[in-house]
PDB file of N, CA and C in Angstrom:
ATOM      1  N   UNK A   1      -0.906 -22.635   9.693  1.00  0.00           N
ATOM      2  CA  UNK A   1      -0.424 -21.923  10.854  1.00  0.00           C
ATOM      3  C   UNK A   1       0.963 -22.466  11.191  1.00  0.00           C
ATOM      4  N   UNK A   2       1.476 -21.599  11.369  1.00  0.00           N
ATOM      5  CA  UNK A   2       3.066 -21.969  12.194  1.00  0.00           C
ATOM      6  C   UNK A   2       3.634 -21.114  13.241  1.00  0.00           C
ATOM      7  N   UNK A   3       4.349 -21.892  13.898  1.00  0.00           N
ATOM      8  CA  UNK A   3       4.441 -21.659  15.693  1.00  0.00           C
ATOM      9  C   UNK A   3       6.186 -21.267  14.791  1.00  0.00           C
ATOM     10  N   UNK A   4       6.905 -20.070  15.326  1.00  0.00           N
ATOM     11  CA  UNK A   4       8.103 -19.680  15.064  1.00  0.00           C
ATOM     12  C   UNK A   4       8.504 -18.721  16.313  1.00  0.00           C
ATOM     13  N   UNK A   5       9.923 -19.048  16.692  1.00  0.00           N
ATOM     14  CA  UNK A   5      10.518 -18.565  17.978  1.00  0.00           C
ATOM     15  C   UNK A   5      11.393 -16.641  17.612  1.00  0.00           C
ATOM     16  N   UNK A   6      11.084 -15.543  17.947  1.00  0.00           N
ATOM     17  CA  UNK A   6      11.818 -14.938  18.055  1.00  0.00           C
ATOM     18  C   UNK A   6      13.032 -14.658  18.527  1.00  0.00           C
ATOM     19  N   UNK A   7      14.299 -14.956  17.890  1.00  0.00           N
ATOM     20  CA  UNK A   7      15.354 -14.487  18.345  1.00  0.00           C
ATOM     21  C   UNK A   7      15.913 -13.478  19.012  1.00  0.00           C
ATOM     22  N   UNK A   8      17.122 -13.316  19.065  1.00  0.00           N
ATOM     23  CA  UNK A   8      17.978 -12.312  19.919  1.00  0.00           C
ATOM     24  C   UNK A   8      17.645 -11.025  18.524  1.00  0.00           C
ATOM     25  N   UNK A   9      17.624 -10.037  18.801  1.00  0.00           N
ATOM     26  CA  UNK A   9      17.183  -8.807  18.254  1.00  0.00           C
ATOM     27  C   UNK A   9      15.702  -8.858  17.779  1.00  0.00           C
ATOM     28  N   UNK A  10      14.778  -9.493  18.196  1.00  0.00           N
ATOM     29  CA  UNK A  10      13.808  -9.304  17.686  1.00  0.00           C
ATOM     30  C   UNK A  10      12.853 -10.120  16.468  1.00  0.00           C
ATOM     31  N   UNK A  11      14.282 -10.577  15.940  1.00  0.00           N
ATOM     32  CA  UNK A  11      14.048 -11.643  14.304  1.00  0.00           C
ATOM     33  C   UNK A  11      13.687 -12.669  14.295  1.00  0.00           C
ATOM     34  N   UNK A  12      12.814 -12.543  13.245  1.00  0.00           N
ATOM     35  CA  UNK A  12      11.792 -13.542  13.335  1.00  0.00           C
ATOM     36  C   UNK A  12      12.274 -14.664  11.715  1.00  0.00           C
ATOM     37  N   UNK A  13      12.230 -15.456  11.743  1.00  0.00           N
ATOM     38  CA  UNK A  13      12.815 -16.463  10.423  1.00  0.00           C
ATOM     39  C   UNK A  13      11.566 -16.687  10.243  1.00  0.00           C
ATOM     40  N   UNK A  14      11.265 -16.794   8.719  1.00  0.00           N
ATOM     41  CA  UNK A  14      10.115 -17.837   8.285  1.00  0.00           C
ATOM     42  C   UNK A  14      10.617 -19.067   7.708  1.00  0.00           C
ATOM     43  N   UNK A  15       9.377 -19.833   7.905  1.00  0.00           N
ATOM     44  CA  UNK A  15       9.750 -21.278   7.474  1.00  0.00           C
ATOM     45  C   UNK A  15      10.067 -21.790   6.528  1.00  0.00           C
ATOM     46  N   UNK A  16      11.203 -22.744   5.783  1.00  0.00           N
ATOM     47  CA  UNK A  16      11.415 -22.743   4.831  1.00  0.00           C
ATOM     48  C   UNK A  16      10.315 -23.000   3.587  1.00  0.00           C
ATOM     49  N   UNK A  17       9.325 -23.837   3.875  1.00  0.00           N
ATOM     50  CA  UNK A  17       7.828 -23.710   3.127  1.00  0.00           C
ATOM     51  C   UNK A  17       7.348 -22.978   2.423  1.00  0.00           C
ATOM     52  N   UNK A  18       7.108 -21.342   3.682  1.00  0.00           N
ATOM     53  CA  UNK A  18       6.612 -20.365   3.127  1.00  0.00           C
ATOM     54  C   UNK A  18       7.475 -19.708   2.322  1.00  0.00           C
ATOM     55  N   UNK A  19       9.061 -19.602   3.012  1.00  0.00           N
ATOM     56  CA  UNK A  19       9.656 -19.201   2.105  1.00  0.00           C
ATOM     57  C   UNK A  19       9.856 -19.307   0.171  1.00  0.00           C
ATOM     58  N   UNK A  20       9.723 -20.683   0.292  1.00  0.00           N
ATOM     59  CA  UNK A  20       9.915 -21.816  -1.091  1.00  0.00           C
ATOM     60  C   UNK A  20       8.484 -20.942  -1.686  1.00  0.00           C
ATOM     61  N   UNK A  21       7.093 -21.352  -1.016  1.00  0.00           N
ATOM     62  CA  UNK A  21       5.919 -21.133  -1.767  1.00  0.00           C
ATOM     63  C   UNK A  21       5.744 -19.888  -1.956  1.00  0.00           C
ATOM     64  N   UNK A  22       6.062 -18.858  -1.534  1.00  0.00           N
ATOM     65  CA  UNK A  22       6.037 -17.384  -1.766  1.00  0.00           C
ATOM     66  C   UNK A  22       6.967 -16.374  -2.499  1.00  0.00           C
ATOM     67  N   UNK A  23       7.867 -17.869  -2.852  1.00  0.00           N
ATOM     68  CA  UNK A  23       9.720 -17.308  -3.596  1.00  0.00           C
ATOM     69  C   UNK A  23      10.013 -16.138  -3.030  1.00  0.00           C
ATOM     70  N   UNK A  24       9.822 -16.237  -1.410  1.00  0.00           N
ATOM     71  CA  UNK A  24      10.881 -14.732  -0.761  1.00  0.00           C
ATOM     72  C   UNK A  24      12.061 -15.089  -0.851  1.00  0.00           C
ATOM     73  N   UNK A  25      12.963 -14.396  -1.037  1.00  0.00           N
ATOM     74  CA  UNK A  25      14.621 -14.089  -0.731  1.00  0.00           C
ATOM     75  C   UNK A  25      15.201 -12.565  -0.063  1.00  0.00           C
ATOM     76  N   UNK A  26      16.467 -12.936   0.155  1.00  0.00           N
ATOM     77  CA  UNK A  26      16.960 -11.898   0.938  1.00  0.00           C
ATOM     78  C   UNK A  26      16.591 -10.704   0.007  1.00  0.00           C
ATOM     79  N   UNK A  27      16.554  -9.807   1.287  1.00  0.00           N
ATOM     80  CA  UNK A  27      16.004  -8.184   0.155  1.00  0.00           C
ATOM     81  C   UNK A  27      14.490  -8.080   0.295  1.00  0.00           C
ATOM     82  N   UNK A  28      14.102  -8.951   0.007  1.00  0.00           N
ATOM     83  CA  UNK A  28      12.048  -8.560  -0.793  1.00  0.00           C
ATOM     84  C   UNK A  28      11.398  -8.103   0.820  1.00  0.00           C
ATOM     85  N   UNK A  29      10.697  -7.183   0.701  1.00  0.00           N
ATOM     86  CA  UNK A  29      10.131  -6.272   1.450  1.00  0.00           C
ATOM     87  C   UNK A  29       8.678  -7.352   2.180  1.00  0.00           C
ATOM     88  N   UNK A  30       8.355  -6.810   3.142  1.00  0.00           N
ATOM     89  CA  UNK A  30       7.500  -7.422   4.233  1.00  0.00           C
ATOM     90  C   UNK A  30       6.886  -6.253   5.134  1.00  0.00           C
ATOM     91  N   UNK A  31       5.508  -6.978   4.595  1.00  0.00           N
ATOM     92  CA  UNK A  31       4.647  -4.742   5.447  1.00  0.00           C
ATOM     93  C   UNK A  31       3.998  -5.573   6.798  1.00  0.00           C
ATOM     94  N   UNK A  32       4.095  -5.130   7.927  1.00  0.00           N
ATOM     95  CA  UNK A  32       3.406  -5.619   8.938  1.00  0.00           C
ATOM     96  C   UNK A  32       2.211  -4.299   9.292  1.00  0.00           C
ATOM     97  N   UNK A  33       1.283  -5.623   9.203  1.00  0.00           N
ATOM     98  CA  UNK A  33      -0.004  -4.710   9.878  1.00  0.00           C
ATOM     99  C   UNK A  33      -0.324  -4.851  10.985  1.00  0.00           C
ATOM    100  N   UNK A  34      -0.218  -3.663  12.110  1.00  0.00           N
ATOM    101  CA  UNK A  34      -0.637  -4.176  13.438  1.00  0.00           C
ATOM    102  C   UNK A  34      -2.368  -3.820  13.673  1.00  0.00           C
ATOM    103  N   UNK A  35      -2.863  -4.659  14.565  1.00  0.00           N
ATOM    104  CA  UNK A  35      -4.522  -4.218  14.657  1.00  0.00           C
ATOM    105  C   UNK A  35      -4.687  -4.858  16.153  1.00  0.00           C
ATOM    106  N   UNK A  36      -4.771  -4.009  17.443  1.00  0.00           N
ATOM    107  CA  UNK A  36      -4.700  -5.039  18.640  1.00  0.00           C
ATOM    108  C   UNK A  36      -3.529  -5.384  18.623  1.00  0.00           C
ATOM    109  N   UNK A  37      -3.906  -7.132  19.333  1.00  0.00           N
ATOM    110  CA  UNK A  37      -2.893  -8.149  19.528  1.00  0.00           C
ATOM    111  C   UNK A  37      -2.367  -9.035  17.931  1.00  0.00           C
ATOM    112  N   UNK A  38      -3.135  -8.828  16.988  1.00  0.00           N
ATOM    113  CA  UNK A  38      -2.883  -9.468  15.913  1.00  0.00           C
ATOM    114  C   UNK A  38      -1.752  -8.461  14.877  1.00  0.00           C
ATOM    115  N   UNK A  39      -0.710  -9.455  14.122  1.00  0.00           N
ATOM    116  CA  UNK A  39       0.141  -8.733  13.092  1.00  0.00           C
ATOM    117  C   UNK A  39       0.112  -9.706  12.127  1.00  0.00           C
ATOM    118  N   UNK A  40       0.050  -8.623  10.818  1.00  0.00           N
ATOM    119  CA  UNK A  40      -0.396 -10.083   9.547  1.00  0.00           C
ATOM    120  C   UNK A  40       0.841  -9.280   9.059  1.00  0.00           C
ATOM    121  N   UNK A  41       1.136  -9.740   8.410  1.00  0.00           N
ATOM    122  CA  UNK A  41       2.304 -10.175   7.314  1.00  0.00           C
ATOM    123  C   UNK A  41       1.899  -9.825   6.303  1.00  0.00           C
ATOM    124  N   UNK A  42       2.556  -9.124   4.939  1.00  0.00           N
ATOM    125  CA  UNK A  42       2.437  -9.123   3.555  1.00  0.00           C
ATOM    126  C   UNK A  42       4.077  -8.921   3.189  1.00  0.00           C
ATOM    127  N   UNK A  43       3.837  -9.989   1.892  1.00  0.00           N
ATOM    128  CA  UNK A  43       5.110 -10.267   1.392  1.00  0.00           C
ATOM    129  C   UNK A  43       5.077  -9.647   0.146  1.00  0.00           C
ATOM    130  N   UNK A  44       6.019  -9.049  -0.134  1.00  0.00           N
ATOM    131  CA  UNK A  44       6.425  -8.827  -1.774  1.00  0.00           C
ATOM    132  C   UNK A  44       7.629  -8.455  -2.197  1.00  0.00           C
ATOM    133  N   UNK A  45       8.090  -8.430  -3.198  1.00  0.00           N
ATOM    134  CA  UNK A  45       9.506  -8.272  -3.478  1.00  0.00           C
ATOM    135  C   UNK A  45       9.611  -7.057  -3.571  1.00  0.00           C
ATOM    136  N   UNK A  46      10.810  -6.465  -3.302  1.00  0.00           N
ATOM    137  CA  UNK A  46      11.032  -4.629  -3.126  1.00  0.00           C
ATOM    138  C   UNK A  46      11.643  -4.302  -4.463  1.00  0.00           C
ATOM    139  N   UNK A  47      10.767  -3.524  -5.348  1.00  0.00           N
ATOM    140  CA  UNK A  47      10.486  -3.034  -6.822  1.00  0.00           C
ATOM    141  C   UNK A  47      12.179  -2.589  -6.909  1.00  0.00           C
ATOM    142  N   UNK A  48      12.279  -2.911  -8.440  1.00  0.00           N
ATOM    143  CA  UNK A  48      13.216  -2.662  -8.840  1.00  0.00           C
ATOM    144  C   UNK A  48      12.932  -0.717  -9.379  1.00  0.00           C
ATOM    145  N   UNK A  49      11.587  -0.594  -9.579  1.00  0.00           N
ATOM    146  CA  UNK A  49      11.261   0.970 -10.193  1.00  0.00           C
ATOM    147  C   UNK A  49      10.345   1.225  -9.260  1.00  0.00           C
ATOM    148  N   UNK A  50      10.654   2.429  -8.348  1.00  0.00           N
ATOM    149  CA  UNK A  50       9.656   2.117  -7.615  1.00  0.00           C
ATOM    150  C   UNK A  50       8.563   2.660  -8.128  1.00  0.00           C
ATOM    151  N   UNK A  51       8.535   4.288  -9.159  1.00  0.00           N
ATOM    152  CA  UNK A  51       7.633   4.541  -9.919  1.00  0.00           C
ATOM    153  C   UNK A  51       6.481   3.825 -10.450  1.00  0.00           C
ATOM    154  N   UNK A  52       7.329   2.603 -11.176  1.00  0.00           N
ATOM    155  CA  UNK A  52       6.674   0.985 -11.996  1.00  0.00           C
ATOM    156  C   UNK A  52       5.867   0.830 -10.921  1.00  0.00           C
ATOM    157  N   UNK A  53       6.047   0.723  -9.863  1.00  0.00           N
ATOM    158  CA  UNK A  53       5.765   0.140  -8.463  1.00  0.00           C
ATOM    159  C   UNK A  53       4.129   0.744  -8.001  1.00  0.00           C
ATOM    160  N   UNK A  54       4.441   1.973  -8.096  1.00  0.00           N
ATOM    161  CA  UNK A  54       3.321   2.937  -7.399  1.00  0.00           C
ATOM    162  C   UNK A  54       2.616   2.685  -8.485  1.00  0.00           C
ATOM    163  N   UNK A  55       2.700   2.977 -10.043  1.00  0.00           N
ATOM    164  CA  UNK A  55       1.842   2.784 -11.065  1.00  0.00           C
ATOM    165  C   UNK A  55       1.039   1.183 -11.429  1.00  0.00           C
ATOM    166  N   UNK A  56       1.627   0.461 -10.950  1.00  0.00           N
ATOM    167  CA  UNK A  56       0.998  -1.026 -10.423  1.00  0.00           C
ATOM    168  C   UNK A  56      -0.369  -1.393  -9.384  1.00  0.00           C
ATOM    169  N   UNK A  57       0.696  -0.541  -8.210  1.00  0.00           N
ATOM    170  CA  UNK A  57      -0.230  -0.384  -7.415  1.00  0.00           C
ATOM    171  C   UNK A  57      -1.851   0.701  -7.369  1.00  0.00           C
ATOM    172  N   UNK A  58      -1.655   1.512  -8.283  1.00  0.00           N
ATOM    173  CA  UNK A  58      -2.671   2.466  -8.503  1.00  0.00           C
ATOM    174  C   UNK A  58      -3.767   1.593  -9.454  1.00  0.00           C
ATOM    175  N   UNK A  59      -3.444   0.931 -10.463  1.00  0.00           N
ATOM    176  CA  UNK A  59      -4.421  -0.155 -11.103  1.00  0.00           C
ATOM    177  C   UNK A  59      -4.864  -0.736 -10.379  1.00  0.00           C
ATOM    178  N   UNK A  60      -4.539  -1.551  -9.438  1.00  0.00           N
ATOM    179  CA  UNK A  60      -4.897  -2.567  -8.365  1.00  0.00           C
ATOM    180  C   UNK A  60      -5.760  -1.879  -7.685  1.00  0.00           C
ATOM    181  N   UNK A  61      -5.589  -0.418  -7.218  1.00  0.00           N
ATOM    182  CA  UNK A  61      -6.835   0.003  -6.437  1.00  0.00           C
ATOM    183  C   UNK A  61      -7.737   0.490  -7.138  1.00  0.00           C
ATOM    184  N   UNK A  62      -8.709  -0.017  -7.174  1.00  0.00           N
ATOM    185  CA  UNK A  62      -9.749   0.885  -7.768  1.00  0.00           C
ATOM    186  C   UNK A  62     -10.966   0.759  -7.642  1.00  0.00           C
ATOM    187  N   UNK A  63     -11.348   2.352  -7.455  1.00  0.00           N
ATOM    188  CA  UNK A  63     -13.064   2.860  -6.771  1.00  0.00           C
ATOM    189  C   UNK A  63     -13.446   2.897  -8.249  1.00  0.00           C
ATOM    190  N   UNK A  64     -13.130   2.026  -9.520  1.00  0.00           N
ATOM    191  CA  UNK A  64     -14.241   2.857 -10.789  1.00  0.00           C
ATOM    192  C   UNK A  64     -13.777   3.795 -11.422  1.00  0.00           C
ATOM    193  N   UNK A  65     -12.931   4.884 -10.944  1.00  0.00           N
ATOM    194  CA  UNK A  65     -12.553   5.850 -11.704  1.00  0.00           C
ATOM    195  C   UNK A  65     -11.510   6.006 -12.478  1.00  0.00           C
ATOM    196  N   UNK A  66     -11.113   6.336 -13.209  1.00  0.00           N
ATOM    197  CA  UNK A  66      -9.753   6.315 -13.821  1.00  0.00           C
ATOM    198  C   UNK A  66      -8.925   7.703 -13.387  1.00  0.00           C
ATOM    199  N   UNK A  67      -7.875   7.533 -13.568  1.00  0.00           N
ATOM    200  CA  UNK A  67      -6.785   9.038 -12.826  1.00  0.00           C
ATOM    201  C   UNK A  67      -7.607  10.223 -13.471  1.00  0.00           C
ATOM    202  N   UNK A  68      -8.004  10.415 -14.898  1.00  0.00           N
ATOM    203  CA  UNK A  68      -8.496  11.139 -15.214  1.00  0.00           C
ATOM    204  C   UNK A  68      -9.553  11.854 -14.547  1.00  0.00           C
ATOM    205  N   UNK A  69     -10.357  11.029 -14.327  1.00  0.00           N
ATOM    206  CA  UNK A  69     -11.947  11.244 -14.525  1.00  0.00           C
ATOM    207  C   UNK A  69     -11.688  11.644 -12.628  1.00  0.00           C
ATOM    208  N   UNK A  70     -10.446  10.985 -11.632  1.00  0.00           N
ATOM    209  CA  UNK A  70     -10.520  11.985 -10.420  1.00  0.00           C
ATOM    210  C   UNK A  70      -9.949  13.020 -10.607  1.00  0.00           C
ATOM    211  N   UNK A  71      -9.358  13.316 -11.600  1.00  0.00           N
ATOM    212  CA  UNK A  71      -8.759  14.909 -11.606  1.00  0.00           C
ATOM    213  C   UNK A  71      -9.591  15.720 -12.195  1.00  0.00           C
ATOM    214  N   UNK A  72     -10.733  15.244 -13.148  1.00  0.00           N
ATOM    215  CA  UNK A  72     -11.344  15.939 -13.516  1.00  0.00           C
ATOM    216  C   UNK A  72     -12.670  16.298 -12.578  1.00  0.00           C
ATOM    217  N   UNK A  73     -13.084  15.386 -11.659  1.00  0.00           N
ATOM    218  CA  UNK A  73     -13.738  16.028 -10.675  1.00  0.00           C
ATOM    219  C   UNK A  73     -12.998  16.475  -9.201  1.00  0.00           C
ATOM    220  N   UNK A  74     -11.699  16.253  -9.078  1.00  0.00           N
ATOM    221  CA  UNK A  74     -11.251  17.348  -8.088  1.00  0.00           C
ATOM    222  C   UNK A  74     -11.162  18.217  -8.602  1.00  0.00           C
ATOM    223  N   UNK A  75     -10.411  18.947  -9.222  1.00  0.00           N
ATOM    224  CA  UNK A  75     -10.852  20.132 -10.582  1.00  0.00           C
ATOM    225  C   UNK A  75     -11.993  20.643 -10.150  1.00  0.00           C
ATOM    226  N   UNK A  76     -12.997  19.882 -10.420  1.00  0.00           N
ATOM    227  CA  UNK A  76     -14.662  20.631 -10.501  1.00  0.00           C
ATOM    228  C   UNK A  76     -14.767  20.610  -9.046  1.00  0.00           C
ATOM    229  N   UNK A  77     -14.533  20.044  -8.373  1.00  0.00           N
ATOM    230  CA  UNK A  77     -14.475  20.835  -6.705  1.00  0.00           C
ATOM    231  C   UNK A  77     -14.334  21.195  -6.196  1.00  0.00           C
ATOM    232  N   UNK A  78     -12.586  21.696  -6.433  1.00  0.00           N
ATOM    233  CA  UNK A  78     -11.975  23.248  -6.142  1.00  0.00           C
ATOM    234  C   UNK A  78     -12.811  24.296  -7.338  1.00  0.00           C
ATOM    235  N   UNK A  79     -13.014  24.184  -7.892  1.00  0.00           N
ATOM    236  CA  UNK A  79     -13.627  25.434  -8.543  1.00  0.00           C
ATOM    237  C   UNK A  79     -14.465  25.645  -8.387  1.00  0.00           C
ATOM    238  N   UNK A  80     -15.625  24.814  -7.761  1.00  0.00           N
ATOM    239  CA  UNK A  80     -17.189  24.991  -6.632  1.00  0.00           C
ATOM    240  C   UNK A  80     -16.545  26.046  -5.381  1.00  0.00           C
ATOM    241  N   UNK A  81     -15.326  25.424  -4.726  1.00  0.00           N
ATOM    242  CA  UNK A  81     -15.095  25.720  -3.587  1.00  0.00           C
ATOM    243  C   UNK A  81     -14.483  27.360  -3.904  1.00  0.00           C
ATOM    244  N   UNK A  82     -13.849  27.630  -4.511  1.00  0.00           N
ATOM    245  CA  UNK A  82     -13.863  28.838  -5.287  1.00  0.00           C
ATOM    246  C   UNK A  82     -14.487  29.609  -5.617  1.00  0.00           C
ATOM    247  N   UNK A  83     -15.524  29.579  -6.362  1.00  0.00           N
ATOM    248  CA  UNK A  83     -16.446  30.045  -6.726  1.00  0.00           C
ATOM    249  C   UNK A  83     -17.602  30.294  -5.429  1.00  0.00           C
ATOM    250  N   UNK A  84     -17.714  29.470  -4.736  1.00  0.00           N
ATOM    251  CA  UNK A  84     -18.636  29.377  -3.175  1.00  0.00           C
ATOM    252  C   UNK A  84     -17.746  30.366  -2.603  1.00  0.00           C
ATOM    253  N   UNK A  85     -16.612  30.431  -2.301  1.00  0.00           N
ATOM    254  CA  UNK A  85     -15.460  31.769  -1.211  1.00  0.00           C
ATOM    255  C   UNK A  85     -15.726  32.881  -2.099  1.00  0.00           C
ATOM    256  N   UNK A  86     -15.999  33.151  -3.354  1.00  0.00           N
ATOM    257  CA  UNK A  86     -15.978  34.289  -3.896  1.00  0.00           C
ATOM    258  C   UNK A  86     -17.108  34.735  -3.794  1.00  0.00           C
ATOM    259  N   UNK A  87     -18.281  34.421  -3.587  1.00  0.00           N
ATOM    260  CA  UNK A  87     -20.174  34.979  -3.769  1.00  0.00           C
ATOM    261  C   UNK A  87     -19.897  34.949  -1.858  1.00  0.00           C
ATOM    262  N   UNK A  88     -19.353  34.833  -0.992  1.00  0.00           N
ATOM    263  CA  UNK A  88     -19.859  34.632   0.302  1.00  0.00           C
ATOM    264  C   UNK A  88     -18.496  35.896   0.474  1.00  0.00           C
ATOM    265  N   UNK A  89     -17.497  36.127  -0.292  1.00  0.00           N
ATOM    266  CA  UNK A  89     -16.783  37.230   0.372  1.00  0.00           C
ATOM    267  C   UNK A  89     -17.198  38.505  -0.511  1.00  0.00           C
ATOM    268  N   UNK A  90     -18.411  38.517  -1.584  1.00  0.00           N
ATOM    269  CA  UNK A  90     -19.106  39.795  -1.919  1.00  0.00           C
ATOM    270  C   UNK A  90     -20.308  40.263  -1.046  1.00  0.00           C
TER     271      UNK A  90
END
């Protein structure tokens, strides 16, 4: 835990510590999550591709499925939903 003073505009410095242990530098991106009274911090460096970036991040999430296998059942769910609007508008 660390106690850090907000400055004049708002800015907040991190400590040189975290800085060192997290290798931030000027530039690298910082997502604040607000929830309530609490804001957490996430650090990461701001992608040189951001494409690279999103395709990184899409591995990292994952319910099990592969891109495929959700397109191949959204696919099959618009075409339920299709097929259901077409028998209910005969």
């Amino acid at each position: 835990m660390y106690r850090v003073r907000i400055g004049k505009q708002g800015r907040i410095v991190l400590p040189k510590e975290i800085r060192e242990e997290y290798d931030v530098k000027a530039g690298d991106e910082v997502t604040m999550i607000v929830k309530g009274d609490e804001i957490t911090l996430r650090i990461r460096e701001t992608p040189e591709d951001p494409v690279e970036d999103l395709h990184g991040l899409a591995e990292r999430i994952s319910i099990g499925l592969s891109a495929q296998e959700l397109k191949r059942l959204s696919d099959e769910e618009r075409l339920k939903d299709f097929i259901r609007g077409r028998a209910q508008s005969a």
